[in-house]
Protein backbone atom coordinates (compact mmCIF):
# COMPACT_ATOMS: atom_id res chain seq x y z
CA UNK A 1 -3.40 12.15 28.84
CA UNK A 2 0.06 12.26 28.35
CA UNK A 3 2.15 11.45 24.99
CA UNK A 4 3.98 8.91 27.55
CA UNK A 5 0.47 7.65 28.30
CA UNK A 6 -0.75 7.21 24.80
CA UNK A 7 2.38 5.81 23.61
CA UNK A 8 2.17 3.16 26.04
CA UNK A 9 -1.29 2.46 25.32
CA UNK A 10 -0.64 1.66 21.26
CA UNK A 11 1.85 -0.69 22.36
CA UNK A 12 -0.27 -2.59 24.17
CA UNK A 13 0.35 -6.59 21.87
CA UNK A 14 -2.79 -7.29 23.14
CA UNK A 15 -5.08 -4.51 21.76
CA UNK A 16 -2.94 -4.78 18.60
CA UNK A 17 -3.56 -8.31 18.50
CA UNK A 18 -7.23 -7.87 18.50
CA UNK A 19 -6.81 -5.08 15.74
CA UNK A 20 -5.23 -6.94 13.28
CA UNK A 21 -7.58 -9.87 14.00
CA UNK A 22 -10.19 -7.57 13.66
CA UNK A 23 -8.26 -6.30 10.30
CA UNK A 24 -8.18 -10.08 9.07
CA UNK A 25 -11.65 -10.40 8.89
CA UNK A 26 -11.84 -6.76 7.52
CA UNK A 27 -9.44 -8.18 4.77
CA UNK A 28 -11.51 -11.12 4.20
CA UNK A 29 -14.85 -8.92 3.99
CA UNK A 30 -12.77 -6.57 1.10
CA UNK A 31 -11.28 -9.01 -0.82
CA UNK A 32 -14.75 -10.88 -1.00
CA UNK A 33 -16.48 -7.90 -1.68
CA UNK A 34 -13.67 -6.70 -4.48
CA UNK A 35 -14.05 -10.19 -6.11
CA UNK A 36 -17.56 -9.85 -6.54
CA UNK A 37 -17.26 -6.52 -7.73
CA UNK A 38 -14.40 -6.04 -9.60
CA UNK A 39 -13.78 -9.85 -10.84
CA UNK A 40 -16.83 -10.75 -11.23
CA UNK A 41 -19.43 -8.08 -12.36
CA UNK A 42 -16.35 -5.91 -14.00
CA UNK A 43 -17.28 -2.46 -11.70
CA UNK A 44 -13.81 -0.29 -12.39
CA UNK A 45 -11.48 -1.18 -10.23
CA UNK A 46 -11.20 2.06 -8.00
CA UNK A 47 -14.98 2.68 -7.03
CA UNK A 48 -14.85 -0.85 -6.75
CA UNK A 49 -11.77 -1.09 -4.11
CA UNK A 50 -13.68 1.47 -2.43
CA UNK A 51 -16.79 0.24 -1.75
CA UNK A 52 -14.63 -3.17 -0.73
CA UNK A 53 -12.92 -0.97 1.78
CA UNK A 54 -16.25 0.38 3.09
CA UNK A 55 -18.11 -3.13 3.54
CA UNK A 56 -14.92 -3.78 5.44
CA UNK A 57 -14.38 -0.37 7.27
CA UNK A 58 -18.48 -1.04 8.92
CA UNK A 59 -17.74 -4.94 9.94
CA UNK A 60 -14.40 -3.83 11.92
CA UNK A 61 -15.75 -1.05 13.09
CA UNK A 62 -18.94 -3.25 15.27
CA UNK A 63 -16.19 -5.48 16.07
CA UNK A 64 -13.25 -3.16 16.92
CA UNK A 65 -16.30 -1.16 19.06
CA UNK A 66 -17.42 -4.92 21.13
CA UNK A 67 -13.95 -6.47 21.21
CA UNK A 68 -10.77 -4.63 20.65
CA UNK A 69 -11.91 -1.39 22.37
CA UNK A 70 -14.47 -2.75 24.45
CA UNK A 71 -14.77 -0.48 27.87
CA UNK A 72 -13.35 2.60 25.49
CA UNK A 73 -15.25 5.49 24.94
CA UNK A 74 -18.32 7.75 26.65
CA UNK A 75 -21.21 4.79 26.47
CA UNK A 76 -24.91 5.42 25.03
CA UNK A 77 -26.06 5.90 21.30
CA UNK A 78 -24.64 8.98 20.27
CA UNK A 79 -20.85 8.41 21.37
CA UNK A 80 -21.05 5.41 20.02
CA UNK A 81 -22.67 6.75 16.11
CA UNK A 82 -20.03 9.70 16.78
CA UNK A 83 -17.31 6.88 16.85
CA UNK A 84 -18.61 5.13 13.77
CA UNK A 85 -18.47 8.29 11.80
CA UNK A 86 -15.11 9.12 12.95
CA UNK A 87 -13.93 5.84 12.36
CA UNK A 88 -14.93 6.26 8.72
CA UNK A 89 -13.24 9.73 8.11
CA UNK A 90 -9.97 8.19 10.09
CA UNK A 91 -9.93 5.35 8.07
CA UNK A 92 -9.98 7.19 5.06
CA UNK A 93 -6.77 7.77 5.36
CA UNK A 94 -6.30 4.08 5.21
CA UNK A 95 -8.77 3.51 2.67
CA UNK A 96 -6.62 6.22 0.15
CA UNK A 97 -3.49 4.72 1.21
CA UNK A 98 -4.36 1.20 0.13
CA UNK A 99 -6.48 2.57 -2.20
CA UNK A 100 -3.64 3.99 -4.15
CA UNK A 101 -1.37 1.06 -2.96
CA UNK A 102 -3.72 -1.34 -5.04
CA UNK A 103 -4.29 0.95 -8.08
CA UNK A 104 -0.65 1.47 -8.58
CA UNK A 105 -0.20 -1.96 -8.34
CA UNK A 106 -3.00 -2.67 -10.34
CA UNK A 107 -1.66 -0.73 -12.99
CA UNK A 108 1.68 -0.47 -12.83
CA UNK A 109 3.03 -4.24 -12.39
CA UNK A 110 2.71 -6.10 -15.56
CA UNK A 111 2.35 -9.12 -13.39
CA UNK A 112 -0.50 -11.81 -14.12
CA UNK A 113 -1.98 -14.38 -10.80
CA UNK A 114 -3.37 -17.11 -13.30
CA UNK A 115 -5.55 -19.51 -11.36
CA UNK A 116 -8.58 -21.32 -12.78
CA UNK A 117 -8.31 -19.13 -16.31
CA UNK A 118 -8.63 -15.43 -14.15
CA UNK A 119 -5.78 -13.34 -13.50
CA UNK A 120 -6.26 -12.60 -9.90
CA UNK A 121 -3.58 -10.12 -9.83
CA UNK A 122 -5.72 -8.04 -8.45
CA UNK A 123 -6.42 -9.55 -4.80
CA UNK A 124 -2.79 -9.43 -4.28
CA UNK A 125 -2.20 -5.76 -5.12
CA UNK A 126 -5.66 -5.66 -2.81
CA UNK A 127 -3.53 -7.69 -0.29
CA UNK A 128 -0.73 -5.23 -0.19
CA UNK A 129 -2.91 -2.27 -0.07
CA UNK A 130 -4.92 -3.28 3.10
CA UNK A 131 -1.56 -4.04 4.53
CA UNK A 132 -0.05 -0.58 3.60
CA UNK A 133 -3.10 1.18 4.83
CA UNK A 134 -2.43 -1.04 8.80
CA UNK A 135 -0.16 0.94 10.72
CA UNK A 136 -2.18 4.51 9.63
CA UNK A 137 -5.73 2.71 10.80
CA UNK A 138 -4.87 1.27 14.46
CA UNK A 139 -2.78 4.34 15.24
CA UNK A 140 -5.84 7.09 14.09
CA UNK A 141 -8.61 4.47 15.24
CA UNK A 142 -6.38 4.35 18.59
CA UNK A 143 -6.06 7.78 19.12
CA UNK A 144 -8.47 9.36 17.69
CA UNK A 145 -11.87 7.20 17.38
CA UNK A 146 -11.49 5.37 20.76
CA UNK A 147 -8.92 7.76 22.22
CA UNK A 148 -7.79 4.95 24.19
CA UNK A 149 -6.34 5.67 27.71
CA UNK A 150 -4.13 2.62 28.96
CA UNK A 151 -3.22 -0.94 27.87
CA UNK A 152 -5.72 -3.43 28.16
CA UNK A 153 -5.29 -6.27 31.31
């Protein structure tokens, strides 16, 4: 495929669409997760944020597989377990980017979310992370997981 090709294919608004519907839930999924984790049973907060980020990275992944790239990729069990581990070592690089997006935040912003009593400073420096780490996971899950070949209809 040409670059022409692929660039025209991660433009497409309506596989993007999908993705960062598919990303929504992904960011509901970690921030629940995270919550639990983190807020309430006080794991530290970067094997916590990482674990969030893999709950998340497995529910987009079935749904990114049935919806957004539906009708991408060799069928049968073994492309499809061969896309799931790919997707998890390209969204690594997501998962470090908002990773470190979060723990810097985390960290370095002496800012406090007060609601209820609990400081939930740290769903919004969550929030920002997962939305740092965007643009690295639909272009590598794109490319390289589904290795999409046109624009969807």
């Amino acid at each position: 495929m040409t670059l022409a090709a692929r660039l025209r294919a991660l433009a497409s608004a309506v596989r993007f669409g999908r993705f960062v519907s598919v990303g929504a839930l992904g960011a509901a999924v970690d921030t629940a997760v995270l919550a639990l984790l983190y807020g309430a049973l006080e794991l530290r907060p970067v094997p916590a944020k990482l674990a969030s980020a893999e709950a998340a990275i497995l529910v987009m992944f079935v749904l990114n597989e049935r919806w957004t790239f539906a009708g991408e990729g060799a069928p049968g069990y073994r492309s499809v377990l061969r896309r799931l581990v790919t997707s998890n070592l390209v969204r690594l690089g997501g998962a470090l980017v908002a990773t470190g997006v979060f723990s810097v935040a985390l960290r370095a912003a002496p800012v406090e979310v007060v609601l209820f009593g609990a400081d939930l400073w740290f769903l919004v420096a969550n929030g920002a992370g997962i939305l740092a780490g965007l643009a690295v996971n639909y272009v590598l899950e794109s490319a390289v997981t589904w290795r999409v070949a046109d624009a969807p209809e």
